[in-house]
Protein backbone atom coordinates (compact mmCIF):
# COMPACT_ATOMS: atom_id res chain seq x y z
CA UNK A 1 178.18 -1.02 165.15
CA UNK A 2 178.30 -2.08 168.99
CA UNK A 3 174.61 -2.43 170.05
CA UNK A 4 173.89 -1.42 173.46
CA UNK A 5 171.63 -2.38 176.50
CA UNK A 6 168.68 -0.42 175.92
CA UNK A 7 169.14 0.40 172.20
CA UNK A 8 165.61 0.50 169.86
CA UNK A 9 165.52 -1.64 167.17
CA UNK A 10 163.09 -0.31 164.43
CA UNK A 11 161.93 -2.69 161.35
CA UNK A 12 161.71 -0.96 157.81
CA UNK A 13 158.02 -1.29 156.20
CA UNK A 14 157.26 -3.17 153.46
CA UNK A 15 154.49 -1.13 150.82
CA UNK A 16 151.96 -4.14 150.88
CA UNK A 17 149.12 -5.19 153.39
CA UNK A 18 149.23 -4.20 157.31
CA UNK A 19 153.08 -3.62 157.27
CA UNK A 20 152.54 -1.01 154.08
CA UNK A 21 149.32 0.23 155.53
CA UNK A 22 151.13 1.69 159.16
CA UNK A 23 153.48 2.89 157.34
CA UNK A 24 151.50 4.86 154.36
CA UNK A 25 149.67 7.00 157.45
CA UNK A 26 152.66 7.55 160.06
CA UNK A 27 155.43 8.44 157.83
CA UNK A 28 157.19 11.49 159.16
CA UNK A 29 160.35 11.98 156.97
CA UNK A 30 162.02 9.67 154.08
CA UNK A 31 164.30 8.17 156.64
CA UNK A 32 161.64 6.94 158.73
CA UNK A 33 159.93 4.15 157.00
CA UNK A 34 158.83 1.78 160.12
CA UNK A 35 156.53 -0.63 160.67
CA UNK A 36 157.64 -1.97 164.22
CA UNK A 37 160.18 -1.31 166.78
CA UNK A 38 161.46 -3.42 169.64
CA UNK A 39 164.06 -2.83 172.67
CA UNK A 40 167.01 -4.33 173.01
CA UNK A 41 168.50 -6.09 176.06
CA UNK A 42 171.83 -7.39 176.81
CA UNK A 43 172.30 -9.68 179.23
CA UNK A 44 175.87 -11.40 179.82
CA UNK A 45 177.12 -12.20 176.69
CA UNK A 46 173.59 -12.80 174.78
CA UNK A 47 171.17 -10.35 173.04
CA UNK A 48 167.36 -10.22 173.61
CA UNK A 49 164.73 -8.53 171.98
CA UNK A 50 161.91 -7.52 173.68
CA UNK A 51 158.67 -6.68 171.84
CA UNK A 52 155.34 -7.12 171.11
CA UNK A 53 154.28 -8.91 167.45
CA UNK A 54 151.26 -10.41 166.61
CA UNK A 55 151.99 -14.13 166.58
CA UNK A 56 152.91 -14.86 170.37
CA UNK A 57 152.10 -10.87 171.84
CA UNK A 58 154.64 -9.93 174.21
CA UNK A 59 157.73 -11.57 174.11
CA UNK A 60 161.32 -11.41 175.08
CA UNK A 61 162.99 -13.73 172.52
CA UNK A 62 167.37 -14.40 171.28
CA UNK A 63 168.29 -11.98 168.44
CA UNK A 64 169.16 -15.29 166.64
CA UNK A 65 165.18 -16.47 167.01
CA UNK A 66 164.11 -12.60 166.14
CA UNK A 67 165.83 -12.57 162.91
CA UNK A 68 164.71 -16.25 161.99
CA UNK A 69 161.35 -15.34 162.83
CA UNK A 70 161.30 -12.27 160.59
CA UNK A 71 159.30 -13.11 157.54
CA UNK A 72 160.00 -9.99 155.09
CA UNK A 73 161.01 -10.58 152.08
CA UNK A 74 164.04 -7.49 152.36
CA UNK A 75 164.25 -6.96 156.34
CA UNK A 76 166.39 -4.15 156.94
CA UNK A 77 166.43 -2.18 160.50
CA UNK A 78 167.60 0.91 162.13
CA UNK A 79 169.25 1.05 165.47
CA UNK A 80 168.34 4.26 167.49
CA UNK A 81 169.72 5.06 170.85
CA UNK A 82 168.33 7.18 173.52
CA UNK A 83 170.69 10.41 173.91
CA UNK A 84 172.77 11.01 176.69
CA UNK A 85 170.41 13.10 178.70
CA UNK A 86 167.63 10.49 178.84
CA UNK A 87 170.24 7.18 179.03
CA UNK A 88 169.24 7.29 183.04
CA UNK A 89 165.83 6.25 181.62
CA UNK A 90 166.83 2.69 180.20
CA UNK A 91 167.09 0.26 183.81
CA UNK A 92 163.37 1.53 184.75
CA UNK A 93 162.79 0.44 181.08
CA UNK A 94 163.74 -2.82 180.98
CA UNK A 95 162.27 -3.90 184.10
CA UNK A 96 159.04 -2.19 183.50
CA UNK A 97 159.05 -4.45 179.94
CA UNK A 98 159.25 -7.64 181.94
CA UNK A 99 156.27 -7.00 183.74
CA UNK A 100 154.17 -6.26 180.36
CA UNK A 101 155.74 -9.87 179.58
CA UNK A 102 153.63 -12.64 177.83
CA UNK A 103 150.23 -10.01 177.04
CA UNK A 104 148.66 -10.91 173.99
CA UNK A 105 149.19 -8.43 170.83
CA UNK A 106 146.29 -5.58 170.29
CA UNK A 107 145.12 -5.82 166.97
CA UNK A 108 142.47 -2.83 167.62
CA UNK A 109 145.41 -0.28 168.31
CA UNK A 110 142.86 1.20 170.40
CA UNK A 111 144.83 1.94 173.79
CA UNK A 112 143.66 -0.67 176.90
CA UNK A 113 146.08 -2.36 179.56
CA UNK A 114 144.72 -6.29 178.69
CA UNK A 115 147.08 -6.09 174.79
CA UNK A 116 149.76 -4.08 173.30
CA UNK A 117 151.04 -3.70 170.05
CA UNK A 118 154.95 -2.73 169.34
CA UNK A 119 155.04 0.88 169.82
CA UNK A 120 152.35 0.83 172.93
CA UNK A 121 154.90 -1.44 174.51
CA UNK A 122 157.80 1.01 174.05
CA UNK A 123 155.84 3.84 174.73
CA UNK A 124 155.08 2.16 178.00
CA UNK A 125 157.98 0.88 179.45
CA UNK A 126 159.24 4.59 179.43
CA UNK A 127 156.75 6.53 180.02
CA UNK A 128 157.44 6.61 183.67
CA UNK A 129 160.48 8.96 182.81
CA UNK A 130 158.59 10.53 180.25
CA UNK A 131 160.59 9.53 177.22
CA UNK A 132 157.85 9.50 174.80
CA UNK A 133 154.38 11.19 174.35
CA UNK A 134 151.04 9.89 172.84
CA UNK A 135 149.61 12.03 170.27
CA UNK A 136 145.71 12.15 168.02
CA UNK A 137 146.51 8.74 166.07
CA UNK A 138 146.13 8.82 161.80
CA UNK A 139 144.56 6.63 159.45
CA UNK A 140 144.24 9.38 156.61
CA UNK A 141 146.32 8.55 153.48
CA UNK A 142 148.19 11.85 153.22
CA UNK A 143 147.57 11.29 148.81
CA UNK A 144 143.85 11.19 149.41
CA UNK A 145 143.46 12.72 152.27
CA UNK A 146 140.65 10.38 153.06
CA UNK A 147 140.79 7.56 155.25
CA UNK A 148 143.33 5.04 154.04
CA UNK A 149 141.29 2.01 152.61
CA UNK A 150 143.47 -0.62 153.98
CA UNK A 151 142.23 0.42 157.57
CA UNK A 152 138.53 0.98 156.45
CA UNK A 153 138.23 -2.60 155.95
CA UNK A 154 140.52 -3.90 158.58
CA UNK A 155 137.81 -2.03 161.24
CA UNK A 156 134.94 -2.86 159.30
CA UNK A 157 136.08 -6.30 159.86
CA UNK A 158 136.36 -6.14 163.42
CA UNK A 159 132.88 -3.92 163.81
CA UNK A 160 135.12 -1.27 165.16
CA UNK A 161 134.82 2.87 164.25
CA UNK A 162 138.39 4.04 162.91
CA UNK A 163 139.86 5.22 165.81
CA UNK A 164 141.30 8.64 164.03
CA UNK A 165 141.92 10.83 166.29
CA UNK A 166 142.43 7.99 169.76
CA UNK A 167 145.53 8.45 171.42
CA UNK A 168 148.29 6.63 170.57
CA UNK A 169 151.84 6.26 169.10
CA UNK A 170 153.23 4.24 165.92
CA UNK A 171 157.23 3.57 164.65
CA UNK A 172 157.71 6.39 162.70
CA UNK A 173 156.30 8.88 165.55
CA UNK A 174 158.64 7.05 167.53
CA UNK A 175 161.78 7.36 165.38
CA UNK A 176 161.57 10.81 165.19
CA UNK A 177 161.59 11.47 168.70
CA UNK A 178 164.11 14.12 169.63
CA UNK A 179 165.15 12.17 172.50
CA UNK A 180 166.72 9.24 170.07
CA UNK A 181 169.88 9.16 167.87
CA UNK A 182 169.76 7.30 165.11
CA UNK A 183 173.29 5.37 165.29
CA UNK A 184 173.56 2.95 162.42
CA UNK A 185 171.59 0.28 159.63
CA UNK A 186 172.06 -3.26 160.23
């Protein structure tokens, strides 16, 4: 598989703790089982990923330091491409991603413009061309149907209301975008 300028680069879940927990409440189909997505950018004859994770916030970092970084125990990831239609949308992207460059990661998920987490910064760097939408965020555990324990703690920690209902966007809402092709595994 040729990656290309532009291409998103999504990160399968794991089932445990916060990766497990984004996942169990933002699952759309079987095939999309995310718990973070990045953009990639190739420049010259190197590869850059540029994203927003919760050690160093926004970052543009090698592919080589990406995948060392990665501390899953079974990474696996899904390359998605934007279709043809919407491919005019990628140079407005990438330099709209450099200027949300070195903000610190937001842990609340609540929407602000001072952090971002991984999908916010996607979401952002094309929503001048309109590429993706916000909707009512979820933190019900479709089994229970009740808020998802996991993220009744993780607020409770931070003195925070669950945000159900905020505006916002996750991995899996992303994936399933009918503006993306999925184009391969890796």
């Amino acid at each position: 598989m040729l990656l290309q300028n532009g291409d998103l680069l999504f990160v399968g879940a794991s089932t445990l703790n916060l990766s497990g927990a984004i996942d169990r409440v933002t699952q759309t189909t079987a095939n999309t089982a995310f718990d973070h997505v990045a953009m990639i950018e190739i420049s010259r004859d190197s590869i850059f990923i540029l994203h927003a994770n919760t050690k160093t916030g926004t970052i543009r970092e090698p592919l080589s330091e990406y995948l060392a970084n990665n501390t899953s125990d079974n990474p696996h990831y899904a390359i998605y491409r934007l279709k043809s239609d919407y491919q005019f949308a990628i140079p407005n992207a990438l330099s709209q991603a450099k200027k949300w460059l070195g903000l610190p990661y937001n842990f609340s998920y609540i929407l602000n413009d001072d952090s971002l987490y991984c999908s916010d910064f996607v979401e952002r760097i094309f929503r001048d061309d309109q590429i993706f939408t916000l909707e009512p965020m979820t933190f019900i555990d479709p089994a229970t149907r009740q808020t998802d324990t996991f993220w009744k703690g993780y607020y409770h920690k931070m003195n925070l209301e669950v945000p159900e209902g905020l505006p916002g966007c996750n991995p899996n809402g992303l994936a399933a975008s009918d503006k993306l092709e999925h184009v391969g595994q890796w």
